[in-house]
PDB file of N, CA and C in Angstrom:
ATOM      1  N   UNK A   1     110.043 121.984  86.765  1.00  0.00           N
ATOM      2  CA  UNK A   1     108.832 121.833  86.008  1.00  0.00           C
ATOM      3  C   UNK A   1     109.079 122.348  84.601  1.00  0.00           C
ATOM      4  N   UNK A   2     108.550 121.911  83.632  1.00  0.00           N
ATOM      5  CA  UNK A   2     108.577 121.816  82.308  1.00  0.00           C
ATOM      6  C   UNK A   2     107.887 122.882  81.983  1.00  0.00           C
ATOM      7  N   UNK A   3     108.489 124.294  80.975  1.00  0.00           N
ATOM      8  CA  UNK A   3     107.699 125.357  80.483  1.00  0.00           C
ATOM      9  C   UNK A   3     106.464 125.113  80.143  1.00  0.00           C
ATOM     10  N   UNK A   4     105.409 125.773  80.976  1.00  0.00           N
ATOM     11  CA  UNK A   4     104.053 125.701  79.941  1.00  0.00           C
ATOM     12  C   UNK A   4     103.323 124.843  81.100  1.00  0.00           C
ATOM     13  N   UNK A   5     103.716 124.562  81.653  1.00  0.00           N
ATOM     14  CA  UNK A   5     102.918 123.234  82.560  1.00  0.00           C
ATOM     15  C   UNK A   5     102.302 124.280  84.059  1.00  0.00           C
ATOM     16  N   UNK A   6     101.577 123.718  84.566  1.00  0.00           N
ATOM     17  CA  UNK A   6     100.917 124.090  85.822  1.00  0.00           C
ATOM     18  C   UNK A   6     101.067 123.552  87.230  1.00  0.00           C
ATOM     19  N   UNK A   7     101.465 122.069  87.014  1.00  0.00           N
ATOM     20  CA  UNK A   7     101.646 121.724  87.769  1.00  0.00           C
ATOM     21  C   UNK A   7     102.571 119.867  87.572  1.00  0.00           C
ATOM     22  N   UNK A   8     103.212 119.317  88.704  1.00  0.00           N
ATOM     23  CA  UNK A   8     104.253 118.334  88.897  1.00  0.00           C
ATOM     24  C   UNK A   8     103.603 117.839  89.397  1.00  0.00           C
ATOM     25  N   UNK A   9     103.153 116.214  89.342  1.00  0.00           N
ATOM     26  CA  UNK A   9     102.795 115.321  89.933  1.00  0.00           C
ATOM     27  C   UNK A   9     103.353 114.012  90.226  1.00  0.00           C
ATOM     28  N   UNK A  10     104.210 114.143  91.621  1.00  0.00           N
ATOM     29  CA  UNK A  10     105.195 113.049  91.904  1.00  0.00           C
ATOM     30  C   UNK A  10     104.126 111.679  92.374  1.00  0.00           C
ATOM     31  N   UNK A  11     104.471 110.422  91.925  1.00  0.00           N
ATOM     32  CA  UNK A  11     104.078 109.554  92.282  1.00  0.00           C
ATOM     33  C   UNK A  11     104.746 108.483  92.312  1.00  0.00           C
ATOM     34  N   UNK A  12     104.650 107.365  93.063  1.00  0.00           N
ATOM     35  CA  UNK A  12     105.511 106.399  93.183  1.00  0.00           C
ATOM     36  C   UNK A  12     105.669 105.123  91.854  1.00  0.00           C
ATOM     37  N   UNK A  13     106.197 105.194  90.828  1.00  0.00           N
ATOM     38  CA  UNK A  13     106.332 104.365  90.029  1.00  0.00           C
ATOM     39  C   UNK A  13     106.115 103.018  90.134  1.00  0.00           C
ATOM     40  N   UNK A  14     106.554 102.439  91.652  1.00  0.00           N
ATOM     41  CA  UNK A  14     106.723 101.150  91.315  1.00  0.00           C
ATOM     42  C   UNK A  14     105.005 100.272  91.836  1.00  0.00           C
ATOM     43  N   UNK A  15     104.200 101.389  92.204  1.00  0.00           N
ATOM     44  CA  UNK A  15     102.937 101.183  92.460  1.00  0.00           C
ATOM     45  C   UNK A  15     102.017 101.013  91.222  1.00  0.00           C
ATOM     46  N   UNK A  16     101.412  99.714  91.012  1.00  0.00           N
ATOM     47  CA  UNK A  16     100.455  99.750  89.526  1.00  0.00           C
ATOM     48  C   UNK A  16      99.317 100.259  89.643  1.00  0.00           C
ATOM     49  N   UNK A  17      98.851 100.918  91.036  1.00  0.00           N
ATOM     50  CA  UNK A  17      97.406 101.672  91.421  1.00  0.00           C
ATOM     51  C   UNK A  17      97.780 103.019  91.060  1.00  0.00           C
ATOM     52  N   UNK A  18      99.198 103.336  91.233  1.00  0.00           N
ATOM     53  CA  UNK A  18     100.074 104.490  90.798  1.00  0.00           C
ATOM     54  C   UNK A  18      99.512 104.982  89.398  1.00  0.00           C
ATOM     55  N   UNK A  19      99.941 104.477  89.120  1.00  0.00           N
ATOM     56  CA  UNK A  19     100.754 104.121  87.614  1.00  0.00           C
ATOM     57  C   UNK A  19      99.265 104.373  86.765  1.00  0.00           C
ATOM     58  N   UNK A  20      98.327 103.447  87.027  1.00  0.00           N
ATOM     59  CA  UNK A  20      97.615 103.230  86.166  1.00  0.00           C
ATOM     60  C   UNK A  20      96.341 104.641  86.608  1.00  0.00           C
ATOM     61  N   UNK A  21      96.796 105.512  88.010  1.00  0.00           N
ATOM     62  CA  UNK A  21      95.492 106.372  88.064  1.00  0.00           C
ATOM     63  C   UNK A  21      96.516 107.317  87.306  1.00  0.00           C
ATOM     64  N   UNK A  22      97.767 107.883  87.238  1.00  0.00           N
ATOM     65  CA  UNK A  22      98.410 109.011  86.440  1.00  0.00           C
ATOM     66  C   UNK A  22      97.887 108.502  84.746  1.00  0.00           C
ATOM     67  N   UNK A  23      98.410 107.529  84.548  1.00  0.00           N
ATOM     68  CA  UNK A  23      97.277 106.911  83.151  1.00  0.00           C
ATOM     69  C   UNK A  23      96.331 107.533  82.688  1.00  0.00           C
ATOM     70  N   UNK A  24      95.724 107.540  83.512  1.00  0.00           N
ATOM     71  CA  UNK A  24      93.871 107.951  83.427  1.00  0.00           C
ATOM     72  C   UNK A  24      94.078 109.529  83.464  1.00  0.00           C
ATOM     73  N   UNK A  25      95.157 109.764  84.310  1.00  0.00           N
ATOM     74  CA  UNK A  25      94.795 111.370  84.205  1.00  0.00           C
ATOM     75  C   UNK A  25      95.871 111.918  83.214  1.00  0.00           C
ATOM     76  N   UNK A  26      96.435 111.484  82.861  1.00  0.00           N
ATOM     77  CA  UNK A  26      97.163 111.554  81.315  1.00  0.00           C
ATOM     78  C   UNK A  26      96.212 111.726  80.405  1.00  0.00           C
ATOM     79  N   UNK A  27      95.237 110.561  80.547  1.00  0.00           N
ATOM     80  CA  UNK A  27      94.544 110.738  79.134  1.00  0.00           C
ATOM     81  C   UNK A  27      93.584 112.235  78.881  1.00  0.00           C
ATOM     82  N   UNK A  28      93.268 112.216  80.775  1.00  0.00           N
ATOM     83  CA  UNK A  28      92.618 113.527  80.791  1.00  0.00           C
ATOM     84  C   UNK A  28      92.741 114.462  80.590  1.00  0.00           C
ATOM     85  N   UNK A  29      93.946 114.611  80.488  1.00  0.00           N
ATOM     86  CA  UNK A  29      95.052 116.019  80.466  1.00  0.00           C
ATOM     87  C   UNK A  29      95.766 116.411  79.322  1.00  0.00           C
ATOM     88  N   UNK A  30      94.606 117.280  78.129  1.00  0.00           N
ATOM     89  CA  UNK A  30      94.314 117.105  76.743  1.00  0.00           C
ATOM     90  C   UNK A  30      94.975 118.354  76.470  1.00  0.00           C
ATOM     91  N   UNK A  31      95.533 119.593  77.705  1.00  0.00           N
ATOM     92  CA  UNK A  31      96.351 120.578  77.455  1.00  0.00           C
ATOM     93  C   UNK A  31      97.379 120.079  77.698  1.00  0.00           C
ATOM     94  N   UNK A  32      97.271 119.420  78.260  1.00  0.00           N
ATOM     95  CA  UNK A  32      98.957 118.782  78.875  1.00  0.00           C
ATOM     96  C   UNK A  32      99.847 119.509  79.493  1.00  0.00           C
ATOM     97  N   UNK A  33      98.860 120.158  80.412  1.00  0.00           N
ATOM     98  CA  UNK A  33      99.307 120.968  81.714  1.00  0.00           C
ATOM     99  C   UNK A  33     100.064 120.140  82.520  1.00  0.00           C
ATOM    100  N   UNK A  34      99.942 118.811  82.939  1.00  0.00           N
ATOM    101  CA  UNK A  34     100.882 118.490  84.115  1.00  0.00           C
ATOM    102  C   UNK A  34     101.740 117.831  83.698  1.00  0.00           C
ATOM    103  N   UNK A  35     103.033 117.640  84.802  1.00  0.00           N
ATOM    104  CA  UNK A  35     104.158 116.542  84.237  1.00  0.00           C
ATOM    105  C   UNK A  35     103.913 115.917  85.347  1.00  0.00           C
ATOM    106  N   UNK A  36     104.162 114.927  84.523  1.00  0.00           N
ATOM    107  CA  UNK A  36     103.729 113.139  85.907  1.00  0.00           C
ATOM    108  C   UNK A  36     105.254 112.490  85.687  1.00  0.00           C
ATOM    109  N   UNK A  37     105.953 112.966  87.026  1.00  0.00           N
ATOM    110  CA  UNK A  37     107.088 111.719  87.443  1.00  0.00           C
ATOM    111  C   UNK A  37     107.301 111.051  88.758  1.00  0.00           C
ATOM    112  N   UNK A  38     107.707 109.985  88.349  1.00  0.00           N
ATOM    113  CA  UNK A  38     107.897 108.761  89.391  1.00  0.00           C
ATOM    114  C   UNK A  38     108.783 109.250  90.233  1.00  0.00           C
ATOM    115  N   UNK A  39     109.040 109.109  91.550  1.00  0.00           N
ATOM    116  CA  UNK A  39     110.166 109.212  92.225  1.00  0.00           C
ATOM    117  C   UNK A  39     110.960 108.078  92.182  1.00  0.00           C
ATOM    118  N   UNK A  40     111.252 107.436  91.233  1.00  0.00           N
ATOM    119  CA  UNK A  40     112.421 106.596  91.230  1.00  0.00           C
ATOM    120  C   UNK A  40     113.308 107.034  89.838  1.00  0.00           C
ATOM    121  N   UNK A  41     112.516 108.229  89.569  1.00  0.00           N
ATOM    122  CA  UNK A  41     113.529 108.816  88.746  1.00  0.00           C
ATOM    123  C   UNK A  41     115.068 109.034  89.077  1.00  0.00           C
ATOM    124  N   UNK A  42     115.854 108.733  88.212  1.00  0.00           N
ATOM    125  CA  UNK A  42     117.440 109.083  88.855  1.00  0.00           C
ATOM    126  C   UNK A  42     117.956 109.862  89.998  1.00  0.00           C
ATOM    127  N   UNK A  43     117.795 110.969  89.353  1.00  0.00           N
ATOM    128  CA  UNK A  43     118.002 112.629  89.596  1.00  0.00           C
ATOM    129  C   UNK A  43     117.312 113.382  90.489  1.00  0.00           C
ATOM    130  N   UNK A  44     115.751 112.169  90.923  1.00  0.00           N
ATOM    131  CA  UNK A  44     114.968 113.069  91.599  1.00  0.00           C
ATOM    132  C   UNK A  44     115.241 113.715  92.807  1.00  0.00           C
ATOM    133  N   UNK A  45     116.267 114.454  93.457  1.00  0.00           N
ATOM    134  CA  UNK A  45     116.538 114.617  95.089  1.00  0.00           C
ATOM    135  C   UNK A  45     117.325 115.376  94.541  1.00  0.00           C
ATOM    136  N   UNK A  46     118.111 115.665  93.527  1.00  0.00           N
ATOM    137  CA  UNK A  46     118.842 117.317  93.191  1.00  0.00           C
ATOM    138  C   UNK A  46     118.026 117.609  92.348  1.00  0.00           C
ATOM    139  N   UNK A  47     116.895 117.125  91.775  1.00  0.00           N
ATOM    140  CA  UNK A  47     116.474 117.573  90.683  1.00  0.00           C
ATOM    141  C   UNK A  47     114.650 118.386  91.211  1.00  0.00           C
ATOM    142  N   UNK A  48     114.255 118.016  92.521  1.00  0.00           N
ATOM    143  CA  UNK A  48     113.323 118.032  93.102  1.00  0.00           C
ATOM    144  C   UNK A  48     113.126 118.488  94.378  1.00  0.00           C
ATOM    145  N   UNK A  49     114.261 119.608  94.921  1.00  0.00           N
ATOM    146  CA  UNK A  49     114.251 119.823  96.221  1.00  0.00           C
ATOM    147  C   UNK A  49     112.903 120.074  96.997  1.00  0.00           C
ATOM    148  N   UNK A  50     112.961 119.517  98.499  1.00  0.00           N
ATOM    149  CA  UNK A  50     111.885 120.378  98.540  1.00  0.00           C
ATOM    150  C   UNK A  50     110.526 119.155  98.673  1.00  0.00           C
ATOM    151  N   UNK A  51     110.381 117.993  97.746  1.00  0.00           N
ATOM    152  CA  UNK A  51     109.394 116.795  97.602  1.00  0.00           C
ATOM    153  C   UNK A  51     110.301 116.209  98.793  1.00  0.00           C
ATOM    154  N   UNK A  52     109.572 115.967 100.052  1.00  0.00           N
ATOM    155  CA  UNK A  52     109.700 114.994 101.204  1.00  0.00           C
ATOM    156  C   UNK A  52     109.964 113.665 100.769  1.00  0.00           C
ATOM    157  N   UNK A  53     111.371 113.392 101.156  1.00  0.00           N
ATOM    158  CA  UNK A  53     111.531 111.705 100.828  1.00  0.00           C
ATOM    159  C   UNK A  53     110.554 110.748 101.756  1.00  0.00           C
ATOM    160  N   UNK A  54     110.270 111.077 102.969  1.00  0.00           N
ATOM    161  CA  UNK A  54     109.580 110.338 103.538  1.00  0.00           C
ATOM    162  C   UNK A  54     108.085 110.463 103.322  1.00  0.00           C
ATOM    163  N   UNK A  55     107.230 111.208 102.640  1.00  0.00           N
ATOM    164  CA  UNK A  55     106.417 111.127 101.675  1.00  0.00           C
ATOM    165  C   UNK A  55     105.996 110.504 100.534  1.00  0.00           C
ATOM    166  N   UNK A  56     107.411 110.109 100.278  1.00  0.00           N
ATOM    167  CA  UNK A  56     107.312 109.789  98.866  1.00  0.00           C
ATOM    168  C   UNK A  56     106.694 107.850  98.951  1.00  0.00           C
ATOM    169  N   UNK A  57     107.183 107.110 100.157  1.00  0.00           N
ATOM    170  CA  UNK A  57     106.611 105.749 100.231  1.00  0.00           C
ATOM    171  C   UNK A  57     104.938 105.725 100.405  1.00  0.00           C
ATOM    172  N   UNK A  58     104.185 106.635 100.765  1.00  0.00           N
ATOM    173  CA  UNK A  58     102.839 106.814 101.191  1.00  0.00           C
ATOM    174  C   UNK A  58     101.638 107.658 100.939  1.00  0.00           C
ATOM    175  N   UNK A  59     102.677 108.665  99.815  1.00  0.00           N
ATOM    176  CA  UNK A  59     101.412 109.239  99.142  1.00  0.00           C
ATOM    177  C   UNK A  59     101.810 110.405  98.143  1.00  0.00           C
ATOM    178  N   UNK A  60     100.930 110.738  97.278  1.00  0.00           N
ATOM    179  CA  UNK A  60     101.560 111.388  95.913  1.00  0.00           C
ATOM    180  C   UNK A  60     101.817 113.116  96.334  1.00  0.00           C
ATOM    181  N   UNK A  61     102.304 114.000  95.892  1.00  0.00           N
ATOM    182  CA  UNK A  61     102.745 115.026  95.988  1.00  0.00           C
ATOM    183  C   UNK A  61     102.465 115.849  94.673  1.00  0.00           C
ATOM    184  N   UNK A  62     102.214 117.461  94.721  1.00  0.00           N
ATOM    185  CA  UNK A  62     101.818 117.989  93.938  1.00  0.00           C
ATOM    186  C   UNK A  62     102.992 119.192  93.730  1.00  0.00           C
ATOM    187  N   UNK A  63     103.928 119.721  93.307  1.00  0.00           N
ATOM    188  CA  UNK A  63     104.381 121.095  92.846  1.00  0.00           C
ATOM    189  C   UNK A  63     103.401 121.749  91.519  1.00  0.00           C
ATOM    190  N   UNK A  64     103.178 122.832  92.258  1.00  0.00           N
ATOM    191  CA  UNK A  64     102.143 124.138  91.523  1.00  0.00           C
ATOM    192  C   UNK A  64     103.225 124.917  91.086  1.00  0.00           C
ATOM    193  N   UNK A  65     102.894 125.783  90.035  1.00  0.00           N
ATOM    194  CA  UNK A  65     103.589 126.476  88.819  1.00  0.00           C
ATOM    195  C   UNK A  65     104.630 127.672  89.791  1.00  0.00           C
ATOM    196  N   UNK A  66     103.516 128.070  91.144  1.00  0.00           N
ATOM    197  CA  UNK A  66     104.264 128.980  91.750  1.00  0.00           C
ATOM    198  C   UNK A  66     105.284 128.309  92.897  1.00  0.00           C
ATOM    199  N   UNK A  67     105.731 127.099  92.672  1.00  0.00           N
ATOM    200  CA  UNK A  67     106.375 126.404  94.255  1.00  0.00           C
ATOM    201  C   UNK A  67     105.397 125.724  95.256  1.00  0.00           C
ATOM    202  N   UNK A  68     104.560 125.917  95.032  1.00  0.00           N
ATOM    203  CA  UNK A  68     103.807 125.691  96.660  1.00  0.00           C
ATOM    204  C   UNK A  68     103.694 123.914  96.345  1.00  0.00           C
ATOM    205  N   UNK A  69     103.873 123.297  97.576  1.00  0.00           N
ATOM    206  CA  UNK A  69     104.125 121.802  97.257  1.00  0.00           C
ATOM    207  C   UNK A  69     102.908 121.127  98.069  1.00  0.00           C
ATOM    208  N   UNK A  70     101.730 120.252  97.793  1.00  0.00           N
ATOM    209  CA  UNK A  70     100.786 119.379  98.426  1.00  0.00           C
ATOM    210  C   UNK A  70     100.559 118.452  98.606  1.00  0.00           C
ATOM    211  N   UNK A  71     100.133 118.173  99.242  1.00  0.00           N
ATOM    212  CA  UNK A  71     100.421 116.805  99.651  1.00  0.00           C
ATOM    213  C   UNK A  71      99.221 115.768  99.682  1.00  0.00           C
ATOM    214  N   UNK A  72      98.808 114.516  99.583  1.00  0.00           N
ATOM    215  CA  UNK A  72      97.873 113.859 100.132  1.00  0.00           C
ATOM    216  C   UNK A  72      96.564 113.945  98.999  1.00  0.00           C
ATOM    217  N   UNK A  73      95.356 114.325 100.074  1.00  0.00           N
ATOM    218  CA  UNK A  73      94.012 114.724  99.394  1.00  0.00           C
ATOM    219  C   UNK A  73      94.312 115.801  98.622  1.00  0.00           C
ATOM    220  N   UNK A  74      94.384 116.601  99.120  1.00  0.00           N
ATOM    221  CA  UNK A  74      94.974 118.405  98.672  1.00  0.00           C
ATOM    222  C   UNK A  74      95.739 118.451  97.430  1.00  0.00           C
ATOM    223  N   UNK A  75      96.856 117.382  97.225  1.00  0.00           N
ATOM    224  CA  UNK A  75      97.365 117.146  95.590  1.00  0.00           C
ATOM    225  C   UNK A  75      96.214 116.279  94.723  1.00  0.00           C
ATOM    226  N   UNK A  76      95.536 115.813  95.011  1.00  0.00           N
ATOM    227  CA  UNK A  76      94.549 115.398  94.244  1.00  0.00           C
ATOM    228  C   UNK A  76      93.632 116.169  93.799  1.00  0.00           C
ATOM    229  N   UNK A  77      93.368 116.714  94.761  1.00  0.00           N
ATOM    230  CA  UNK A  77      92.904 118.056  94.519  1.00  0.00           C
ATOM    231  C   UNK A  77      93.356 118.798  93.466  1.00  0.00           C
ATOM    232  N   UNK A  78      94.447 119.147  93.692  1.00  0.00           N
ATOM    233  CA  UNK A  78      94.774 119.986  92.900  1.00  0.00           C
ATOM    234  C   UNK A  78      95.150 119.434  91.393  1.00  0.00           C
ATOM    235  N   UNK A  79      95.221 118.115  91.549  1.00  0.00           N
ATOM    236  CA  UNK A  79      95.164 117.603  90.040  1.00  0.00           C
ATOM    237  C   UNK A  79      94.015 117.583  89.352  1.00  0.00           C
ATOM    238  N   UNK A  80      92.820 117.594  89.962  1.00  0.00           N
ATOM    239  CA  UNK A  80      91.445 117.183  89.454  1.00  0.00           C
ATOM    240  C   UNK A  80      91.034 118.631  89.125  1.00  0.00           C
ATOM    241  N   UNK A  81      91.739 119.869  89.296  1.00  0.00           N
ATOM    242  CA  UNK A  81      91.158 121.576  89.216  1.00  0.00           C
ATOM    243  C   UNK A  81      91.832 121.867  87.861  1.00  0.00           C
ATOM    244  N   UNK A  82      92.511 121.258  87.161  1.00  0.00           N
ATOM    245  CA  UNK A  82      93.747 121.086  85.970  1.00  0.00           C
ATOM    246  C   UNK A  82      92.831 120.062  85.195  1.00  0.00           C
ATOM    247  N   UNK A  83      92.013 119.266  85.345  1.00  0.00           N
ATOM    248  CA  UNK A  83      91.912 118.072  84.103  1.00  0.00           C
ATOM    249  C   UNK A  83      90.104 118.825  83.809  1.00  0.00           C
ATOM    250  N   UNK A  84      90.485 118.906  83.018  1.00  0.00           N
ATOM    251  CA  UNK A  84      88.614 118.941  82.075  1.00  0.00           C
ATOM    252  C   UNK A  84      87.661 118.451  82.789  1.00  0.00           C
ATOM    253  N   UNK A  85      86.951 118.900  83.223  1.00  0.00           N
ATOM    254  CA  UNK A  85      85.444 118.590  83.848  1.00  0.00           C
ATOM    255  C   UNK A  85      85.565 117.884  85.385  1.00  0.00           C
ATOM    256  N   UNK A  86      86.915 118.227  86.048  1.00  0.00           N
ATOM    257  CA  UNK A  86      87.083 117.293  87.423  1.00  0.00           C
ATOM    258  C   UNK A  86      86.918 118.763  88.479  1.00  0.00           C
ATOM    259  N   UNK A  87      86.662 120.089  87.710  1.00  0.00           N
ATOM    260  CA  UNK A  87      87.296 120.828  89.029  1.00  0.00           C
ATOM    261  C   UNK A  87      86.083 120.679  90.087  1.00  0.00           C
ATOM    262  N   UNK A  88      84.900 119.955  89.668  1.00  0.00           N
ATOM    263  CA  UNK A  88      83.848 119.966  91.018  1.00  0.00           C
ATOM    264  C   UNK A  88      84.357 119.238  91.734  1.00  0.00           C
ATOM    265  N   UNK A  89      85.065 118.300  91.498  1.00  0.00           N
ATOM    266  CA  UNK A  89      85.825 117.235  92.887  1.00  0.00           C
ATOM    267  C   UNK A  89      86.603 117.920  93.327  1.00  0.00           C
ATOM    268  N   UNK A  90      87.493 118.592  93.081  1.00  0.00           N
ATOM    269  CA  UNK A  90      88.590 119.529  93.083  1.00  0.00           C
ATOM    270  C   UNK A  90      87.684 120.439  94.389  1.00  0.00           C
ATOM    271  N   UNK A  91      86.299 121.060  94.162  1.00  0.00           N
ATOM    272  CA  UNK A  91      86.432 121.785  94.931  1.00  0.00           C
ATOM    273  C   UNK A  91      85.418 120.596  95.990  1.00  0.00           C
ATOM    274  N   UNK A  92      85.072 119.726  95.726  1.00  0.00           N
ATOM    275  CA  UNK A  92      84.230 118.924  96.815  1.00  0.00           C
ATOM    276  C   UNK A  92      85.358 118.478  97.462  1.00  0.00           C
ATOM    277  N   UNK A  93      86.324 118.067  97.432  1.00  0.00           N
ATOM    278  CA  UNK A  93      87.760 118.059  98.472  1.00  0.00           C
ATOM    279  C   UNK A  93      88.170 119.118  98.952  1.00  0.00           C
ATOM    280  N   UNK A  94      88.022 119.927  98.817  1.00  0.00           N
ATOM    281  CA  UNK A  94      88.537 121.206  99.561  1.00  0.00           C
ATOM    282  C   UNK A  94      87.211 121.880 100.825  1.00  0.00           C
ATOM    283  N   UNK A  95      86.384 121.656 100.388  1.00  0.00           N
ATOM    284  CA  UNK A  95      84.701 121.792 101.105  1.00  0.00           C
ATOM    285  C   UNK A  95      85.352 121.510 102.715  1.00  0.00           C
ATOM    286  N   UNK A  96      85.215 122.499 103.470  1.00  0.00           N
ATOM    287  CA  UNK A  96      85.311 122.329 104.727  1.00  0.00           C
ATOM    288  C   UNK A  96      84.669 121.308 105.210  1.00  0.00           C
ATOM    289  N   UNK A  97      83.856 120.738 105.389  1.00  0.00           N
ATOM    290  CA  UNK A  97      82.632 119.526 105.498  1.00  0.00           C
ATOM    291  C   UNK A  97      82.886 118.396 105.062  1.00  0.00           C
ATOM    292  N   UNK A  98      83.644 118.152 103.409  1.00  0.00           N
ATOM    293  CA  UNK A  98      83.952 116.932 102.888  1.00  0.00           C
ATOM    294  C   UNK A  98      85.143 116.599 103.407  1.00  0.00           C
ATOM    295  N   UNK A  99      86.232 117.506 103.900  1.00  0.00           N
ATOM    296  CA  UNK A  99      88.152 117.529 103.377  1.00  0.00           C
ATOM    297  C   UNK A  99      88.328 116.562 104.369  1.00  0.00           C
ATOM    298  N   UNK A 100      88.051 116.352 105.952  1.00  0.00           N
ATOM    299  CA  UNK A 100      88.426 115.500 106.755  1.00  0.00           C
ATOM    300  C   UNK A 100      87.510 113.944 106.416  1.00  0.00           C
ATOM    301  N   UNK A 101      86.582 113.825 105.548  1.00  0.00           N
ATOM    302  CA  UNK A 101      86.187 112.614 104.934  1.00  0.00           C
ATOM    303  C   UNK A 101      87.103 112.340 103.993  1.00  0.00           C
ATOM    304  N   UNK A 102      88.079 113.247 102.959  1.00  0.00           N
ATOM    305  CA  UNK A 102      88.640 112.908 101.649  1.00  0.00           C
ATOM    306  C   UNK A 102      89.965 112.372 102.515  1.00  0.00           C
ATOM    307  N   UNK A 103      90.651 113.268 103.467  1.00  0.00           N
ATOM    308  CA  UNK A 103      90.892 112.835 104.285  1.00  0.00           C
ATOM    309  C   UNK A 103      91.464 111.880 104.399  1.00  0.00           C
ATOM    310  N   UNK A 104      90.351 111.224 105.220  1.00  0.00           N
ATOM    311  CA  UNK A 104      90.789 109.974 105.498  1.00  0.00           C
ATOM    312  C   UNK A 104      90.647 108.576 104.715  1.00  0.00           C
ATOM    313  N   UNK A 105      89.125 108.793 103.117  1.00  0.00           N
ATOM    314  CA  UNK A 105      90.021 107.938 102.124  1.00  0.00           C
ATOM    315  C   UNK A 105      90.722 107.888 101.525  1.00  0.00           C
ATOM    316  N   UNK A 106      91.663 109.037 101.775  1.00  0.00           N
ATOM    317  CA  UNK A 106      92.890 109.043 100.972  1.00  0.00           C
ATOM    318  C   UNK A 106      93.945 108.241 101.712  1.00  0.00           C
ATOM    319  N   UNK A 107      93.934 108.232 102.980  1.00  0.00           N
ATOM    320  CA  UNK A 107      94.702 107.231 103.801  1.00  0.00           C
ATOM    321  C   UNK A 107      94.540 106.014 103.818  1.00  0.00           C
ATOM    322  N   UNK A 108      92.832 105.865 103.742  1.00  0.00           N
ATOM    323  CA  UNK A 108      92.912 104.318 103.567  1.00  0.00           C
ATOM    324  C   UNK A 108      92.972 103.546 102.113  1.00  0.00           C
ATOM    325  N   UNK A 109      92.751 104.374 101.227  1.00  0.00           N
ATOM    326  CA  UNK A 109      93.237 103.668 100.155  1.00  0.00           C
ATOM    327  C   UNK A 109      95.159 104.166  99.739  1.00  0.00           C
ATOM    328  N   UNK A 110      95.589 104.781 100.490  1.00  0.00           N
ATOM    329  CA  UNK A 110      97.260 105.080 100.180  1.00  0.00           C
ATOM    330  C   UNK A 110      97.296 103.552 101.367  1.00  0.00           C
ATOM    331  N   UNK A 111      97.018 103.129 102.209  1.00  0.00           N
ATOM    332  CA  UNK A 111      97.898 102.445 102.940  1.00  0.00           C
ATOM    333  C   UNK A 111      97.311 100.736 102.122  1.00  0.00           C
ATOM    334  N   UNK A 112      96.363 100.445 101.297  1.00  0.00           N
ATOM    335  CA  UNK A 112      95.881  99.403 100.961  1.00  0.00           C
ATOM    336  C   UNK A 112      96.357  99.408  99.751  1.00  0.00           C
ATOM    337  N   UNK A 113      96.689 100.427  98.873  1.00  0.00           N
ATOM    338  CA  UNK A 113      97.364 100.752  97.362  1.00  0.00           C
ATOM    339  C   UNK A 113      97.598  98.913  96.787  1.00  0.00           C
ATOM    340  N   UNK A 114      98.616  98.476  97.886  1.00  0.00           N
ATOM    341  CA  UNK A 114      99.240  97.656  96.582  1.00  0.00           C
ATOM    342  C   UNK A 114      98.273  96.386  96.997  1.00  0.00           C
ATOM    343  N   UNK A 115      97.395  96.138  97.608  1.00  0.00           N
ATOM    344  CA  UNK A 115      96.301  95.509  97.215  1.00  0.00           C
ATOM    345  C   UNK A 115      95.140  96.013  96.663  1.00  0.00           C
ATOM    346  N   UNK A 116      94.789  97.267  96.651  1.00  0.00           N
ATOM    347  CA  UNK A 116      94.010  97.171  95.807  1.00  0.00           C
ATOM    348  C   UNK A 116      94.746  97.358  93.921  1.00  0.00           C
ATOM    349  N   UNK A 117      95.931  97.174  93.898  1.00  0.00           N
ATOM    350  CA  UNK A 117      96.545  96.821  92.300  1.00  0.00           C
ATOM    351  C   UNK A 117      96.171  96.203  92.051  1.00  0.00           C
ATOM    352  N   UNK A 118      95.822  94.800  92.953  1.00  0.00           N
ATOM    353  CA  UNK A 118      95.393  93.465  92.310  1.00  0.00           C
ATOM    354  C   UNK A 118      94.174  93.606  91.438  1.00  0.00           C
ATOM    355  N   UNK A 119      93.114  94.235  91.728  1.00  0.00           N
ATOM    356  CA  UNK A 119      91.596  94.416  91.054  1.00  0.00           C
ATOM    357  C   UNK A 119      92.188  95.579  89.983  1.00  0.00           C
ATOM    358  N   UNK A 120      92.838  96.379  90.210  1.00  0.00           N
ATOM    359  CA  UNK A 120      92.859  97.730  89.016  1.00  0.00           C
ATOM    360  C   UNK A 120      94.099  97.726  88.591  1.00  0.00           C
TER     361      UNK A 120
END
């Protein structure tokens, strides 16, 4: 991770639902706390120990400033507690009550991803 940053946000590059939500949270991300890379980066597997390769086809991954690595809803999470005015989602995903609803649209839109590219 890049001095100064908070947090790593691995995502799959060759996804344009990918691509275009790190976009959006690029633009959001006006400290420019996070680094957003693709796992089809070169280097990524000596350069990234630790990010699950078999993760990496099905859903985005988070490294936090201290190591701790997340996965799924929970890295979204934790991206939305970092961008300006998102940390109420941030904590409405974590909400004991909401997390097994975020859950599971996080599964169903990770397993529909590259159709829903077509509309976004």
């Amino acid at each position: 991770m890049s001095e100064g940053k908070k947090l790593c946000v691995f995502y799959d590059g060759s996804c344009s639902f990918c691509v275009n939500a790190v976009e959006a949270a690029r633009e959001r991300d006006r400290g420019r706390q996070v680094e957003f890379i693709p796992y089809q980066t070169p280097d990524f597997p000596t350069r990234f120990p630790g990010i699950e390769p078999q993760e990496q086809a099905c859903s985005v991954q988070v490294r936090l400033s201290d190591g701790t690595v997340m996965r799924r809803e929970l890295a979204v999470a934790a991206l939305l507690e970092v961008l300006p005015g998102k940390d109420w989602m941030a904590r409405l995903i974590r909400f004991p009550l909401v997390r097994p609803f975020a859950a599971i649209g996080y599964r169903l839109v990770a397993a529909n991803r590259k159709w829903i590219s077509r509309w976004f």
